[in-house]
C-alpha atoms as a PDB file:
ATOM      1  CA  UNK A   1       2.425  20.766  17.051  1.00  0.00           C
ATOM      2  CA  UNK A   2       1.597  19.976  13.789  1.00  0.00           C
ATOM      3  CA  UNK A   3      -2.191  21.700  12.262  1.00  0.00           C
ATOM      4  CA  UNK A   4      -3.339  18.050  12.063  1.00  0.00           C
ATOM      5  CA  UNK A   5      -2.598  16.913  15.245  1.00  0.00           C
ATOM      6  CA  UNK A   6      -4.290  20.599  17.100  1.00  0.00           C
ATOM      7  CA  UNK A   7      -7.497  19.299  15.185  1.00  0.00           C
ATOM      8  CA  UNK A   8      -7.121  15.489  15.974  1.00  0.00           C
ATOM      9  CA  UNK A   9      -9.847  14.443  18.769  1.00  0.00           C
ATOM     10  CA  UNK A  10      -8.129  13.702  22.267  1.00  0.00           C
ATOM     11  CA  UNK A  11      -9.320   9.953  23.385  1.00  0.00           C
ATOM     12  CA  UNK A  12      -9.047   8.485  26.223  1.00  0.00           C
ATOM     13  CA  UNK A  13      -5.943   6.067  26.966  1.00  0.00           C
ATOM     14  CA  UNK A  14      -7.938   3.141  27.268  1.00  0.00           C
ATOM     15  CA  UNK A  15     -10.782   3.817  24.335  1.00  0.00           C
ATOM     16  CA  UNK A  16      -9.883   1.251  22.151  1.00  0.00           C
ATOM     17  CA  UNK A  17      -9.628  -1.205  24.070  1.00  0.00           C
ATOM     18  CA  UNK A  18     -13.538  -0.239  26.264  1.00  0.00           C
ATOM     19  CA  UNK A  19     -14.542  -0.479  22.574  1.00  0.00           C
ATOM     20  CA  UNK A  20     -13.386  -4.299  21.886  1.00  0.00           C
ATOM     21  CA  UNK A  21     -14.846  -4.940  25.318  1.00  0.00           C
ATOM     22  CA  UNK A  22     -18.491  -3.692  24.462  1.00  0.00           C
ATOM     23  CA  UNK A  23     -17.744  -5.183  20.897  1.00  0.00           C
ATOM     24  CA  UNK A  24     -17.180  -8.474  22.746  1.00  0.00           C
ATOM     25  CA  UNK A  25     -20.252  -8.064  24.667  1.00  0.00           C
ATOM     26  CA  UNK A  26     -22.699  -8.419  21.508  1.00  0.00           C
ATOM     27  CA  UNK A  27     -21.780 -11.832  20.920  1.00  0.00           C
ATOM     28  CA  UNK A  28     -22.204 -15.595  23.399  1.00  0.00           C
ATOM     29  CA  UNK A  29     -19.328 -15.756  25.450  1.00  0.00           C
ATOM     30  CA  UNK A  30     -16.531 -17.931  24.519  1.00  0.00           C
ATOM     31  CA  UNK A  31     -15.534 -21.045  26.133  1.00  0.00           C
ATOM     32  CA  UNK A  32     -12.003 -20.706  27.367  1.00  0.00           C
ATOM     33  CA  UNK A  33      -9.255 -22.934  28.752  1.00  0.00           C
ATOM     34  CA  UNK A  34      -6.677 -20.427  30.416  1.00  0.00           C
ATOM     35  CA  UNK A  35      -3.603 -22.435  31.073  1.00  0.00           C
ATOM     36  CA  UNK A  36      -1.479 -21.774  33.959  1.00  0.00           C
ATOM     37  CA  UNK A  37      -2.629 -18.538  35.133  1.00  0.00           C
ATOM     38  CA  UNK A  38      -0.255 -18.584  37.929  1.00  0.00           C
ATOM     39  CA  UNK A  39       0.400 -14.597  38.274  1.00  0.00           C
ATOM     40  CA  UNK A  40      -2.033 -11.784  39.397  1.00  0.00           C
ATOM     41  CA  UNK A  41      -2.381 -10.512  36.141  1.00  0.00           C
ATOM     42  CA  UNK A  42      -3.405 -13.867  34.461  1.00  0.00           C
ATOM     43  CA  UNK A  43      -5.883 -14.323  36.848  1.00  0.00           C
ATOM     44  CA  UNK A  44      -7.273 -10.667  37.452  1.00  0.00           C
ATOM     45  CA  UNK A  45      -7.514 -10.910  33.556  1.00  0.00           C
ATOM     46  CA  UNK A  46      -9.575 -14.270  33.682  1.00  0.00           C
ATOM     47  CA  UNK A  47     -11.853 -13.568  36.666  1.00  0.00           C
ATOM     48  CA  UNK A  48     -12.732  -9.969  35.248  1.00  0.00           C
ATOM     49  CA  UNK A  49     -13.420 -11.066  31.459  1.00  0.00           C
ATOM     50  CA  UNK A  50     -15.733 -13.740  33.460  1.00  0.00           C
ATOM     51  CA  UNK A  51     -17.214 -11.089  35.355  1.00  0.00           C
ATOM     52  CA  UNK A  52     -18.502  -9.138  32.068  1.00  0.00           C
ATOM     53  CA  UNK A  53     -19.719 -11.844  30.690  1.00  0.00           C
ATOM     54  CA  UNK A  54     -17.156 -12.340  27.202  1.00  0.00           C
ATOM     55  CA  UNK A  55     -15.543 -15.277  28.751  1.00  0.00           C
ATOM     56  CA  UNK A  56     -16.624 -18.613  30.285  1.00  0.00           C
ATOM     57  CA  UNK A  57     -13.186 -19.588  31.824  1.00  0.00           C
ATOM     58  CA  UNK A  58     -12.526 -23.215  32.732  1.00  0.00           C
ATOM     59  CA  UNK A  59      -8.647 -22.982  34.838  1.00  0.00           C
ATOM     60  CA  UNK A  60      -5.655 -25.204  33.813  1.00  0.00           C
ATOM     61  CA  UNK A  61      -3.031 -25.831  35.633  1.00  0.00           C
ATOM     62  CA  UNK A  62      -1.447 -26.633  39.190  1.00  0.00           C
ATOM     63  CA  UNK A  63      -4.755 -25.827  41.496  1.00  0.00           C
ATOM     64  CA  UNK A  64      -2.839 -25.042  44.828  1.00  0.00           C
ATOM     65  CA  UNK A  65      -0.228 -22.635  43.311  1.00  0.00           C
ATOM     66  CA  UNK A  66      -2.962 -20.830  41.248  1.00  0.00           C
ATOM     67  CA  UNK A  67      -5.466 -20.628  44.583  1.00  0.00           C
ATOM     68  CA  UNK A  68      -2.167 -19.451  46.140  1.00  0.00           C
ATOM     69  CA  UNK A  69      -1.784 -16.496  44.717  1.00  0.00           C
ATOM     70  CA  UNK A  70      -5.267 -16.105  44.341  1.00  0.00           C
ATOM     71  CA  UNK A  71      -5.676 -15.489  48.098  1.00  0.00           C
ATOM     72  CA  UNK A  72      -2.453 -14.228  47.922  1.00  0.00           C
ATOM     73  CA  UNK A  73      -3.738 -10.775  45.869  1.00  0.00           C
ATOM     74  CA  UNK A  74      -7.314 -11.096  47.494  1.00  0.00           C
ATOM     75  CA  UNK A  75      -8.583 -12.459  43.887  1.00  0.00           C
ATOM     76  CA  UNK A  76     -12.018 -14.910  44.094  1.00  0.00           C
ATOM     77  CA  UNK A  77     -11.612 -17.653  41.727  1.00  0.00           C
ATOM     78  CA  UNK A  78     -14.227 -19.599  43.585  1.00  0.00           C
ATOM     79  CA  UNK A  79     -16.990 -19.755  41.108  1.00  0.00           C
ATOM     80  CA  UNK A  80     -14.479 -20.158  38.048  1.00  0.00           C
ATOM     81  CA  UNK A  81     -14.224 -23.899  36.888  1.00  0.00           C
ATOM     82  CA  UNK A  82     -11.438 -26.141  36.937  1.00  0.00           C
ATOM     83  CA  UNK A  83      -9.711 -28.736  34.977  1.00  0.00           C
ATOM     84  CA  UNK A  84      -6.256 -30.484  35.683  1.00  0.00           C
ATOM     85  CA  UNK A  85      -5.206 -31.182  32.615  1.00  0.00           C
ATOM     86  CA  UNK A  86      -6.427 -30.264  29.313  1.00  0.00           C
ATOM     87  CA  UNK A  87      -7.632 -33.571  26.922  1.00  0.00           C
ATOM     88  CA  UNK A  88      -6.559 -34.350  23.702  1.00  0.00           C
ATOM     89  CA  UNK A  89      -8.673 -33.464  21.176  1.00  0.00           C
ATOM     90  CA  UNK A  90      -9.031 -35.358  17.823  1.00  0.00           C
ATOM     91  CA  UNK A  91      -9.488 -33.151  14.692  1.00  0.00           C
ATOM     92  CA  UNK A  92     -13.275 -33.938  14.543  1.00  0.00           C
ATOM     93  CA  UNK A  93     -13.656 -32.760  18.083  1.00  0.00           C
ATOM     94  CA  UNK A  94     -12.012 -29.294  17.775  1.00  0.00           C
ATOM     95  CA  UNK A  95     -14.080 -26.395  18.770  1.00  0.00           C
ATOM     96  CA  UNK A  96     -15.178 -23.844  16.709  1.00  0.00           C
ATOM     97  CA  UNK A  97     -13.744 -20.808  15.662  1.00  0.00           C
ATOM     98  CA  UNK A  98     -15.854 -18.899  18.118  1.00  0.00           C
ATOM     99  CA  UNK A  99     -14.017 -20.876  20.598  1.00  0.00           C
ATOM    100  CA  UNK A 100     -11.047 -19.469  21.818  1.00  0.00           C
ATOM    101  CA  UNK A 101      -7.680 -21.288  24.087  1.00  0.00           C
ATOM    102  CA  UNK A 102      -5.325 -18.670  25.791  1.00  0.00           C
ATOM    103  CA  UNK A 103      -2.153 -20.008  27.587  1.00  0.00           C
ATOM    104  CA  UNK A 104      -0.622 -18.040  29.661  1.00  0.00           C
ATOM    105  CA  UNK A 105       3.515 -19.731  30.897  1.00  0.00           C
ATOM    106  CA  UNK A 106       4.411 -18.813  34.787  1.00  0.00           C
END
């Protein structure tokens, strides 16, 4: 072991990313379309960025496979919102930059 690397602080796994999390927190939550979050992790990842408060999801995709495996991994999705389809938007209407689309392919 190097002398640099005996004298380098030991962090936590996960450090950086708690710190973009509490960064996050600071500012108004962003409205976000998450598009076909048809796997666990999509939707663990949606429900608990909701949860905290950095997020205001609205759900895209096919509503019975997503509530499928929903129940499926004992995930509530019941208070997220919900949208079939996502509109077209016209260049005037796009969101702002603080505004933020994930999609997520199953």
């Amino acid at each position: 072991m190097s002398m640099s690397q005996a004298s380098a602080p030991q962090r936590a796994p996960h450090a950086k990313y708690q710190r973009l999390i509490e960064r996050a927190k600071g500012v108004p939550a962003g409205k976000t379309l998450v598009v076909y979050p048809c796997d666990e992790s999509s939707l663990r990842g949606t429900i608990e960025a909701a949860e905290i408060g950095i997020i205001v999801p609205t759900l895209v995709g096919p509503v019975a496979k997503m509530k499928a495996v929903a129940q499926q991994h004992g995930l509530d999705i019941s208070r997220l919102r919900w949208s079939k389809r996502p509109t077209a938007m016209k260049p005037r209407q796009r969101r702002s930059s603080s505004s933020m689309r994930v999609k997520v392919s199953c």
